[in-house]
C-alpha atoms as a PDB file:
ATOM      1  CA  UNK A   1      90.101 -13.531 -26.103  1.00  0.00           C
ATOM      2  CA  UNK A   2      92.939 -10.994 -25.743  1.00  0.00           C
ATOM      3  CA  UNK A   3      94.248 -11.957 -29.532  1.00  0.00           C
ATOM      4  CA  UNK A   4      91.376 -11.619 -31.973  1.00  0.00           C
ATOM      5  CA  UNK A   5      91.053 -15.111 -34.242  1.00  0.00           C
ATOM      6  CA  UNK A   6      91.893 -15.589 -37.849  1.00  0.00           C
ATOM      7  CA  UNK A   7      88.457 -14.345 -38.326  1.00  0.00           C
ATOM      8  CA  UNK A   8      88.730 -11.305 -36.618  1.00  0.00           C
ATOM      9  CA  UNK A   9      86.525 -12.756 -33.844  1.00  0.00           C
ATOM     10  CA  UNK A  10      87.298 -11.615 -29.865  1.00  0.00           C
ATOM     11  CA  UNK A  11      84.722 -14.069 -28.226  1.00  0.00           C
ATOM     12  CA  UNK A  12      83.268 -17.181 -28.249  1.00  0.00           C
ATOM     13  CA  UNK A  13      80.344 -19.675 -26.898  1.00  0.00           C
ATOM     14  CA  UNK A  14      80.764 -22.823 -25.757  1.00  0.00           C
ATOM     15  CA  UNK A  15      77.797 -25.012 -25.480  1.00  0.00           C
ATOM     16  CA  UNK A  16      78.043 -28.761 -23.631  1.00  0.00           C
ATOM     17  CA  UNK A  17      74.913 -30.518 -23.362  1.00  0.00           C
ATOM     18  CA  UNK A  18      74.939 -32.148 -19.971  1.00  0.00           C
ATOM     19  CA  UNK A  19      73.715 -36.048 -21.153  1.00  0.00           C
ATOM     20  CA  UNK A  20      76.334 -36.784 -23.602  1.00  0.00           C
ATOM     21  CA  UNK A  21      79.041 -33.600 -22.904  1.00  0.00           C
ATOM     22  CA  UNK A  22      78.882 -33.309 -26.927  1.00  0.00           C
ATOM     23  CA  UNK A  23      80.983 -29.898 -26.916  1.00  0.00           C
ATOM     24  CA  UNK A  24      80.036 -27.277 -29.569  1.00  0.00           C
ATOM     25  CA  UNK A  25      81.966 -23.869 -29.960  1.00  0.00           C
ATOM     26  CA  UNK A  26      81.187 -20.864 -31.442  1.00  0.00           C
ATOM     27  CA  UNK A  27      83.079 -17.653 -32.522  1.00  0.00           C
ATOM     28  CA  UNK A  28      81.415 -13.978 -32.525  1.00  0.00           C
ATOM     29  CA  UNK A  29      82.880 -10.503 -32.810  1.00  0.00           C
ATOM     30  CA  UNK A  30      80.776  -9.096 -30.173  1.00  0.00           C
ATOM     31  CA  UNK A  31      78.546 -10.541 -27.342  1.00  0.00           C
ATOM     32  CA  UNK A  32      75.343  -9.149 -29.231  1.00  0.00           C
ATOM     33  CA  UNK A  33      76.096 -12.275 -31.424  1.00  0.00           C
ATOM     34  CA  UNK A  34      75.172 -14.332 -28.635  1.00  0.00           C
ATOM     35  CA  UNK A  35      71.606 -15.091 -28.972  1.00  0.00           C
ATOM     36  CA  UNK A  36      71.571 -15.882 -32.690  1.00  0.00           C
ATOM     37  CA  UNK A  37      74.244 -18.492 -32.156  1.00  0.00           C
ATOM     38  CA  UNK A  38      71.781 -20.289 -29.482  1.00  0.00           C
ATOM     39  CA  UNK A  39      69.184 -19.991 -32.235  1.00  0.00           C
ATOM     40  CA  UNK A  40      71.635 -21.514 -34.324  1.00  0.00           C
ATOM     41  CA  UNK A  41      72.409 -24.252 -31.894  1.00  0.00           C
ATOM     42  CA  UNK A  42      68.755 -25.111 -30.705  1.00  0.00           C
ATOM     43  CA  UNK A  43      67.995 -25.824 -34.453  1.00  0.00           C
ATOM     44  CA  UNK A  44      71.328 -27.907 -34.765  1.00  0.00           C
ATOM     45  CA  UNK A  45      70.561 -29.803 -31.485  1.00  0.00           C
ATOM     46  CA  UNK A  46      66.867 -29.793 -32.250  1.00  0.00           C
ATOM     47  CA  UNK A  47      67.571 -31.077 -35.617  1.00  0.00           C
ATOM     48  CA  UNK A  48      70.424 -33.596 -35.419  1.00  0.00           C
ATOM     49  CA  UNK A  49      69.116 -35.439 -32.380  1.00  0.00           C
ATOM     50  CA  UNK A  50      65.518 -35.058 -32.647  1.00  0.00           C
ATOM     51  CA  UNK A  51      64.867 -33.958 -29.064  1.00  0.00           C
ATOM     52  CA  UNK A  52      64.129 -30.233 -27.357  1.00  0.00           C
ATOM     53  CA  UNK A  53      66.649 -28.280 -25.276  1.00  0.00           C
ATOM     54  CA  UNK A  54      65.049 -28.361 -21.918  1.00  0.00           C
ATOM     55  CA  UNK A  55      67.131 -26.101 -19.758  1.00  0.00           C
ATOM     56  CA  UNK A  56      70.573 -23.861 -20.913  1.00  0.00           C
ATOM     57  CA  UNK A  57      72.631 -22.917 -17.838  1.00  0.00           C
ATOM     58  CA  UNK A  58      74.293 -19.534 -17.885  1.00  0.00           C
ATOM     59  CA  UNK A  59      75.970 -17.069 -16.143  1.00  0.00           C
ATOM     60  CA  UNK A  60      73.838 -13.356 -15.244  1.00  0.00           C
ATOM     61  CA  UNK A  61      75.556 -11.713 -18.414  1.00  0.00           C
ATOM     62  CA  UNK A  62      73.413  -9.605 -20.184  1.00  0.00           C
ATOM     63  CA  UNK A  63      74.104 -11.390 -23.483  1.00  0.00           C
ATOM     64  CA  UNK A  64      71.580 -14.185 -21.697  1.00  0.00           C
ATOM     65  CA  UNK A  65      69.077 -11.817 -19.865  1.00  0.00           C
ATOM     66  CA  UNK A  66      68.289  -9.868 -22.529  1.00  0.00           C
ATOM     67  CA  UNK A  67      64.062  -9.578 -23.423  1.00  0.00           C
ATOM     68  CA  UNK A  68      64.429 -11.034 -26.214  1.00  0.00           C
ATOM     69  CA  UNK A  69      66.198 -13.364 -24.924  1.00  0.00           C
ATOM     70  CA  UNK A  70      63.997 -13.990 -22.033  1.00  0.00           C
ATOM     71  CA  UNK A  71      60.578 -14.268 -24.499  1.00  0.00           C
ATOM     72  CA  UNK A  72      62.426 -16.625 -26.877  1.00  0.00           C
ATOM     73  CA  UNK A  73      63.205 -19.477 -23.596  1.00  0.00           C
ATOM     74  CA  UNK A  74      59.972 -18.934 -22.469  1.00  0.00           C
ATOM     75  CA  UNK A  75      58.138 -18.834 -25.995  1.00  0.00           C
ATOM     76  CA  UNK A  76      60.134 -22.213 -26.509  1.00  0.00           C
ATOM     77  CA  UNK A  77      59.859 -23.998 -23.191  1.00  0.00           C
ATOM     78  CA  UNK A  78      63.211 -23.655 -22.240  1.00  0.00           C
ATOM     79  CA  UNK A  79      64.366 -22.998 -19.094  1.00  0.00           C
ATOM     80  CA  UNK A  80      66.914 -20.738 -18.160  1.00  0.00           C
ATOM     81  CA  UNK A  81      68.946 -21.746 -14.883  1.00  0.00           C
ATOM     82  CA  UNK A  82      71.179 -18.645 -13.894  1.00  0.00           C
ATOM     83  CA  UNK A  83      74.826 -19.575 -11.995  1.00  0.00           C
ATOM     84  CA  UNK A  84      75.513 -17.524  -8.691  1.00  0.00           C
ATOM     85  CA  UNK A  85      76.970 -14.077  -9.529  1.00  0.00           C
ATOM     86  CA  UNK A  86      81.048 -14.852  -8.990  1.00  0.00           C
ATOM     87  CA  UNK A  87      80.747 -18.222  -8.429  1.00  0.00           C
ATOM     88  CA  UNK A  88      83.106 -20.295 -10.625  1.00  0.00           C
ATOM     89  CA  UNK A  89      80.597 -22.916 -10.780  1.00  0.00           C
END
């Protein structure tokens, strides 16, 4: 975001699960933030609805294709379904 938040954030992540297009937003100072927000989310998700995250569709940023990253989806069963590089879909 070119104007920081109240909260001094700069970014955020939206997540929209495909079934019920539930819509759940997240703010984060930097992009590093990213993958302890998902872990945030799974357990939300995981915990709310009682069912697993099967797939998460991103983009080829390297806040998603990080190791760690990588390791955690595949630790967890998740799959991870990468857009087209500059493709708006």
């Amino acid at each position: 975001m070119n104007i920081p938040s109240l909260g001094g954030a700069r970014y955020f992540l939206l997540f929209i699960d495909d079934h019920t297009r539930y819509t759940t937003v997240f703010t984060i100072h930097q992009k590093s933030d990213t993958f302890s927000k998902f872990k945030e989310y799974k357990a939300l998700v995981e915990n709310y609805h009682n069912m697993k995250i099967k797939a998460l569709r991103s983009d080829n940023g390297g806040e998603y294709t990080s190791d760690s990253f990588s390791t955690y989806l595949r630790n967890s069963g998740i799959s991870h379904e990468k857009t087209a590089p500059y493709s708006p879909e």
